[in-house]
N, C-alpha and C. Protein backbone atom coordinates (compact mmCIF):
# COMPACT_ATOMS: atom_id res chain seq x y z
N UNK A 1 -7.45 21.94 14.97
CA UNK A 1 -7.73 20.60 14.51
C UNK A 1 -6.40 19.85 14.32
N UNK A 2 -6.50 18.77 14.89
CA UNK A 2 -5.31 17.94 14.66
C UNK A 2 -4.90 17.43 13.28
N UNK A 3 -3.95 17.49 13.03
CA UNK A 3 -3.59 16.21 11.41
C UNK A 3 -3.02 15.22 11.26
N UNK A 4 -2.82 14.21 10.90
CA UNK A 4 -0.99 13.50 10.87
C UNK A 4 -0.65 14.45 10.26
N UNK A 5 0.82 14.40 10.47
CA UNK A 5 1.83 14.82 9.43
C UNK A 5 2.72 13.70 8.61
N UNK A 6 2.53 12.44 9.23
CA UNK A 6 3.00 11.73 7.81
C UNK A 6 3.55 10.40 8.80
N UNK A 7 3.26 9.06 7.78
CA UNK A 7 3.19 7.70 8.60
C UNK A 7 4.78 7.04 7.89
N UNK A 8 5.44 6.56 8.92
CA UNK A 8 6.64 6.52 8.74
C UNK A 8 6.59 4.76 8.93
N UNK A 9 6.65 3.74 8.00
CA UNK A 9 7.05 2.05 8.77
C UNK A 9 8.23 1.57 8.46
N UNK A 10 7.97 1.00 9.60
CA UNK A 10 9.67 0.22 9.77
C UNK A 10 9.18 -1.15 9.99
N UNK A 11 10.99 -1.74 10.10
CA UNK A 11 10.55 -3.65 9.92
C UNK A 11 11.93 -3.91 10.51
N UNK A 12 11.73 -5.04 11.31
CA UNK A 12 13.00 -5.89 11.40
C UNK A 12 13.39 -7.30 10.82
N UNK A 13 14.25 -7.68 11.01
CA UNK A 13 14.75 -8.97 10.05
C UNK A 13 14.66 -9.55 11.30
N UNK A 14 13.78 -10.47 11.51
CA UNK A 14 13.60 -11.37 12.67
C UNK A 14 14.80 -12.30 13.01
N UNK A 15 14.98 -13.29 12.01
CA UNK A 15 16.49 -13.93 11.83
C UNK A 15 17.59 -13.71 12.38
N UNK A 16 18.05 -12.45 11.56
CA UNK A 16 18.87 -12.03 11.97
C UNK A 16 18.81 -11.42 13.91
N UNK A 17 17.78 -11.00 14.09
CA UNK A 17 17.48 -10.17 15.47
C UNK A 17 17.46 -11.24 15.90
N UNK A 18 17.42 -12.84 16.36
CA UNK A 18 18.22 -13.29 16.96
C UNK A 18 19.66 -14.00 17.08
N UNK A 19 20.33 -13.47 16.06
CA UNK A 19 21.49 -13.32 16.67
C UNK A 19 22.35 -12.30 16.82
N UNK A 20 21.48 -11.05 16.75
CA UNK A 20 22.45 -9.85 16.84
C UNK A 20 21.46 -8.94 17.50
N UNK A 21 20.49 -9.23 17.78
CA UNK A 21 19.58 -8.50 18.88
C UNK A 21 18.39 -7.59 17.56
N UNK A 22 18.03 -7.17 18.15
CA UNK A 22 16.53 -6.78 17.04
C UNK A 22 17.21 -5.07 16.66
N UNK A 23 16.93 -5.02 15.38
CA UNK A 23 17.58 -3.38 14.43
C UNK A 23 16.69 -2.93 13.95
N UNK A 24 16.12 -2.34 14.32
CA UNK A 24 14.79 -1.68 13.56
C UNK A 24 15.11 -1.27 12.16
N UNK A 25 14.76 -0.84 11.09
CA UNK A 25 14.86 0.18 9.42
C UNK A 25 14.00 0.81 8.80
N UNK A 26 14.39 1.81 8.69
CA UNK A 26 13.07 2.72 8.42
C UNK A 26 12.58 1.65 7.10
N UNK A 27 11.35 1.45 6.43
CA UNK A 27 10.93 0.31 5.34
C UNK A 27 10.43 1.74 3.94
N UNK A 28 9.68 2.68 4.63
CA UNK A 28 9.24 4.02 4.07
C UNK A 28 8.45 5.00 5.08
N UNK A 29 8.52 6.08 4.21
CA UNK A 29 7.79 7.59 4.68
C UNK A 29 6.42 7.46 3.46
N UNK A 30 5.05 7.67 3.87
CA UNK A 30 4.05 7.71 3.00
C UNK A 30 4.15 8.88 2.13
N UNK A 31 4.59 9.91 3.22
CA UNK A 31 4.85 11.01 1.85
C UNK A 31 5.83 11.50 1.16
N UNK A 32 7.08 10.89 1.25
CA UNK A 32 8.04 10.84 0.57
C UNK A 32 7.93 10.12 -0.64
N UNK A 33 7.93 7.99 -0.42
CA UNK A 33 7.54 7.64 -1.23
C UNK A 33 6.45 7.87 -2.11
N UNK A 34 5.43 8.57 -1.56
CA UNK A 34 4.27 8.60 -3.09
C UNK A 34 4.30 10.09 -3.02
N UNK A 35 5.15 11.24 -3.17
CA UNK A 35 5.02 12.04 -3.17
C UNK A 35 4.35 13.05 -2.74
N UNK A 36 3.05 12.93 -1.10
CA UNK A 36 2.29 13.86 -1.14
C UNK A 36 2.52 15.29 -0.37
N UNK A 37 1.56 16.13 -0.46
CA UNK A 37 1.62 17.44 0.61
C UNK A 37 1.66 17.02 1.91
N UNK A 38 0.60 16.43 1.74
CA UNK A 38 -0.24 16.24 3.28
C UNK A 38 -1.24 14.92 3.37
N UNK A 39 -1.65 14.38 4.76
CA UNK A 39 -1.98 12.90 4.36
C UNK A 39 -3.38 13.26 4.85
N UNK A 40 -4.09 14.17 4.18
CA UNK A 40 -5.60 14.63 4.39
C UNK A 40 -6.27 14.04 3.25
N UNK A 41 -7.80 13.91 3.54
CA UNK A 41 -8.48 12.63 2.87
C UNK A 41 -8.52 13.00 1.61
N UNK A 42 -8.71 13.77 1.01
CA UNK A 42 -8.55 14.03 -0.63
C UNK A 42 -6.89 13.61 -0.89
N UNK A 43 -5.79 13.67 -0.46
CA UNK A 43 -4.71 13.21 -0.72
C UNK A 43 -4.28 11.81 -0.79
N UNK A 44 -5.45 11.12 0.54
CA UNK A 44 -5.55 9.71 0.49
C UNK A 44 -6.14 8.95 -0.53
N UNK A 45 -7.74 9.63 -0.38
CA UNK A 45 -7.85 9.63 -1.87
C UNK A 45 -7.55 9.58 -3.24
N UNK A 46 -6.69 10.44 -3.63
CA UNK A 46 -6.05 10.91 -4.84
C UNK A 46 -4.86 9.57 -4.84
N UNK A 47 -4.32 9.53 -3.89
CA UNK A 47 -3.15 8.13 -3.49
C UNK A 47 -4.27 6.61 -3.98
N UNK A 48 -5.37 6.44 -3.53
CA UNK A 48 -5.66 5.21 -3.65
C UNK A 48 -6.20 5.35 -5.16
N UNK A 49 -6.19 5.87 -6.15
CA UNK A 49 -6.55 6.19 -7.51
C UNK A 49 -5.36 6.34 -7.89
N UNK A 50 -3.97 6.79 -7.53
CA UNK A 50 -2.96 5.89 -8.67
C UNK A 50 -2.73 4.45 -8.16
N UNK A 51 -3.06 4.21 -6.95
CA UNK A 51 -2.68 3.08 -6.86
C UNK A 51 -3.44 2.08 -7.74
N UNK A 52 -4.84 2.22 -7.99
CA UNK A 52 -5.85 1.90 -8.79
C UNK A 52 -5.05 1.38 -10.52
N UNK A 53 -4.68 2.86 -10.46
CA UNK A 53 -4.06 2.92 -12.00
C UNK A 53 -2.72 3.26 -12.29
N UNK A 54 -1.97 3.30 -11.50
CA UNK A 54 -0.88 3.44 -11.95
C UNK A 54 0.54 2.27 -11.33
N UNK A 55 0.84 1.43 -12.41
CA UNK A 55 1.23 0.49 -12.15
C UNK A 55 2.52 0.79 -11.62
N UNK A 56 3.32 0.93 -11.72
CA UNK A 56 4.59 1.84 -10.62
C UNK A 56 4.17 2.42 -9.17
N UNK A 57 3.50 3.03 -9.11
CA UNK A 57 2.74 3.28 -7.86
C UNK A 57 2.40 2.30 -6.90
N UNK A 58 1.53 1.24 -7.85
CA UNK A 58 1.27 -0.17 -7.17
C UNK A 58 2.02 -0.69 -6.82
N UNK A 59 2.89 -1.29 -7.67
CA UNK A 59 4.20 -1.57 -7.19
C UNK A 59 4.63 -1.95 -5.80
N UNK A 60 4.85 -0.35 -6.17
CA UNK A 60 5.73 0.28 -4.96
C UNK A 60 4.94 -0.15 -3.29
N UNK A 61 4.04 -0.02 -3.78
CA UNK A 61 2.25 -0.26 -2.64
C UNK A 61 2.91 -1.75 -2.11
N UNK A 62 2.63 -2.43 -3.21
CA UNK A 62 2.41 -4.34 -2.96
C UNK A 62 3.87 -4.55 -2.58
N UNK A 63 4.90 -4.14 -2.46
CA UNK A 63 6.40 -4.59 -2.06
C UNK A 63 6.41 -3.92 -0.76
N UNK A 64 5.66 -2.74 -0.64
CA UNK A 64 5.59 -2.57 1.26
C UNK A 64 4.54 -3.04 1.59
N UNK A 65 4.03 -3.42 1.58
CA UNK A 65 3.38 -4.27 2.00
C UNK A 65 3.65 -5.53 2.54
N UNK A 66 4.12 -6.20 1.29
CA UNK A 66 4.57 -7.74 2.01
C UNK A 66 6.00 -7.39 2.70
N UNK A 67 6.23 -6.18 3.26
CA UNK A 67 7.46 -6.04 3.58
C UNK A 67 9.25 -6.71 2.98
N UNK A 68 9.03 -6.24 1.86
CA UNK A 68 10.57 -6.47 1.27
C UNK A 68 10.47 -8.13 1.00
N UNK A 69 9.77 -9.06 1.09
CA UNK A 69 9.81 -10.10 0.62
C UNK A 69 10.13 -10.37 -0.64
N UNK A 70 10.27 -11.44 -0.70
CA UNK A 70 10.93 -12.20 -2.56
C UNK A 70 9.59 -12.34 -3.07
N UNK A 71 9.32 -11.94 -4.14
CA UNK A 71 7.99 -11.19 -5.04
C UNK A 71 6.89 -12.32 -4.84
N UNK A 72 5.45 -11.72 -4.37
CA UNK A 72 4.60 -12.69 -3.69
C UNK A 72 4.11 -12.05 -5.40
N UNK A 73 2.55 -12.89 -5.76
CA UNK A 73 1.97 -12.50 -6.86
C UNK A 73 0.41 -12.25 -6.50
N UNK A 74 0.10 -10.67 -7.19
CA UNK A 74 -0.83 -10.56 -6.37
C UNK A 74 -1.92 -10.27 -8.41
N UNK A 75 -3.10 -11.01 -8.85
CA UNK A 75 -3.68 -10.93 -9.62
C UNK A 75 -4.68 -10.01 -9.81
N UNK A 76 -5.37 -9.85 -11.10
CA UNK A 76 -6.05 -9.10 -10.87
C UNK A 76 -7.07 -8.77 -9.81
N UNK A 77 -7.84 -9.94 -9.23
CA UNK A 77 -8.80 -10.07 -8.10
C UNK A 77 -8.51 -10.01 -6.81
N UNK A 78 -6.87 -9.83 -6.99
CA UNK A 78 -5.84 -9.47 -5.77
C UNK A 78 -5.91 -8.11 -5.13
N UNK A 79 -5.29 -7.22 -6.85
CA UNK A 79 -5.28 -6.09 -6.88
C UNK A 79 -6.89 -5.31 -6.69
N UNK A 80 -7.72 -5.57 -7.04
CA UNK A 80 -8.55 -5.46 -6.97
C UNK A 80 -9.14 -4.97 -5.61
N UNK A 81 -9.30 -6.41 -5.01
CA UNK A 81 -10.01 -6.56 -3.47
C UNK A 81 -8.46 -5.10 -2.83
N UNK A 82 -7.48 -5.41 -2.78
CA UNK A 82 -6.85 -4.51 -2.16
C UNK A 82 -6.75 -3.05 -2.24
N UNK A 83 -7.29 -2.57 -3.46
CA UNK A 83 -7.77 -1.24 -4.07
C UNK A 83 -8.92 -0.78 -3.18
N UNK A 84 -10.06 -1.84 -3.22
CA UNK A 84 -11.13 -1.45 -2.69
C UNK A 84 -11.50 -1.91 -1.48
N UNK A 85 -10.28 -2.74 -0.33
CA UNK A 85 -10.54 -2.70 1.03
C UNK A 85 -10.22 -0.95 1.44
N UNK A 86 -9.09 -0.61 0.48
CA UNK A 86 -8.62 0.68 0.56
C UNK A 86 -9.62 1.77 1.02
N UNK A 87 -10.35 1.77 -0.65
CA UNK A 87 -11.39 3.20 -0.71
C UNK A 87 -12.86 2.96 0.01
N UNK A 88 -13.06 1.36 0.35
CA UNK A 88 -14.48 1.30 1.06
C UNK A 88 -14.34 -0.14 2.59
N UNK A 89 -14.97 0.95 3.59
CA UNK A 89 -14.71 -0.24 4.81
C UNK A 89 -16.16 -0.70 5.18
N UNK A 90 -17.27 -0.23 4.04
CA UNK A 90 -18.94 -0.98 4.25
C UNK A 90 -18.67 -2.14 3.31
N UNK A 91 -19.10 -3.30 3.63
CA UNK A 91 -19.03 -4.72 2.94
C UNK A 91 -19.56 -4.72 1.17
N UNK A 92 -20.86 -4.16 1.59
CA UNK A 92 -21.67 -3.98 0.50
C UNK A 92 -20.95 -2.58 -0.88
N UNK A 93 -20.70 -1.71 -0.26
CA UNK A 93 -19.56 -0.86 -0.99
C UNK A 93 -18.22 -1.41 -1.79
N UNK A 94 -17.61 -2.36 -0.65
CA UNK A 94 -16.66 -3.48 -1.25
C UNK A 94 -16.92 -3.94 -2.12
N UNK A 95 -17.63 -4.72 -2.26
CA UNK A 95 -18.38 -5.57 -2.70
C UNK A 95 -18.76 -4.73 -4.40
N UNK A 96 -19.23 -3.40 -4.24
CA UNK A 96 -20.08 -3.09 -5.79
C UNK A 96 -18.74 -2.65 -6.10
N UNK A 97 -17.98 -2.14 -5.40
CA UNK A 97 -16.26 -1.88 -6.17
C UNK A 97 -15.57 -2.63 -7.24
N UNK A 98 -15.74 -4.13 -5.97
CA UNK A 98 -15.00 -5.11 -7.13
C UNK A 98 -15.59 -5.12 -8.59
N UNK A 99 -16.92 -5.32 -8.71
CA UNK A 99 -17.70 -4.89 -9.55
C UNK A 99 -17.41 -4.57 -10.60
N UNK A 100 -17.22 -3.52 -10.25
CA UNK A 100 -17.77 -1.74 -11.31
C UNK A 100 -15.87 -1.22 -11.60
N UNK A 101 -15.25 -1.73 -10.68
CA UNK A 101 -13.34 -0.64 -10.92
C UNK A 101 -13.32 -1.51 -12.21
N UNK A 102 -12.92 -0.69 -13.28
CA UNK A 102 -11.91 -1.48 -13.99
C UNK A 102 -10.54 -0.77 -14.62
N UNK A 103 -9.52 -2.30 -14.04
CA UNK A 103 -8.00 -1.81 -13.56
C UNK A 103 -7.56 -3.17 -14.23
N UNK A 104 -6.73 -3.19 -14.22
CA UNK A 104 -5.28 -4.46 -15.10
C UNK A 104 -4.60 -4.59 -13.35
N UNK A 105 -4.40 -6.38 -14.32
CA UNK A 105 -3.44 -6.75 -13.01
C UNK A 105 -2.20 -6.04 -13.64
N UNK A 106 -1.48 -5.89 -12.97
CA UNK A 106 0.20 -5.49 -12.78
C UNK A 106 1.24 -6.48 -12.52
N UNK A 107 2.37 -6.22 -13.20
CA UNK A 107 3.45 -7.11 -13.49
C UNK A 107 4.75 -6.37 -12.16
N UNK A 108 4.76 -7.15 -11.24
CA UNK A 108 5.85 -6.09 -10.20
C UNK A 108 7.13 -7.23 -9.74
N UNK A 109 7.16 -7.95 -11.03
CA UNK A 109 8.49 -8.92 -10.51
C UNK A 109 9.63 -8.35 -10.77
């Protein structure tokens, strides 16, 4: 059976890549930064539940994300919907998530 062994993203500085030609940078390693074994679904799992709750974790989540940008603000109904595009891809699942999680927005300026 096949596995990943682990999702690596990178980013370039567009700007700059035209005038010095395009530089790729590593941005992160999924399992370096959040510490895991292995990126098997109980691990993904277990990952989208600190992200849920653990505000450092998040963090770390919402700044790769917007890729290294100058601090976007993401609210509770932010954090939220992005928790649970995470753990559910049926509408209606989405949907009773927003619901039913209850999580604090996070302060990541």
């Amino acid at each position: 059976m096949l596995s990943l062994a682990d999702y690596t993203s990178y980013w370039a500085n567009l700007t700059r890549s035209n005038d010095a030609g395009i530089v790729w940078e590593k941005l992160y390693s999924i399992r370096d930064t959040y510490q895991l074994d292995d990126l098997s679904v109980d691990s993904m799992k277990a990952l989208a539940q600190r992200l849920a709750y653990d505000d450092d974790t998040w963090c770390t989540f919402f700044k790769h994300w917007f890729v290294e940008q100058d601090y976007v603000e993401c609210d509770l109904a932010c954090r939220k919907s992005c928790i649970c595009s995470i753990l559910f891809s049926a509408w209606d699942d989405f949907v009773a998530c927003q619901a039913r999680i209850n999580i604090q927005a996070a302060d990541c300026g």
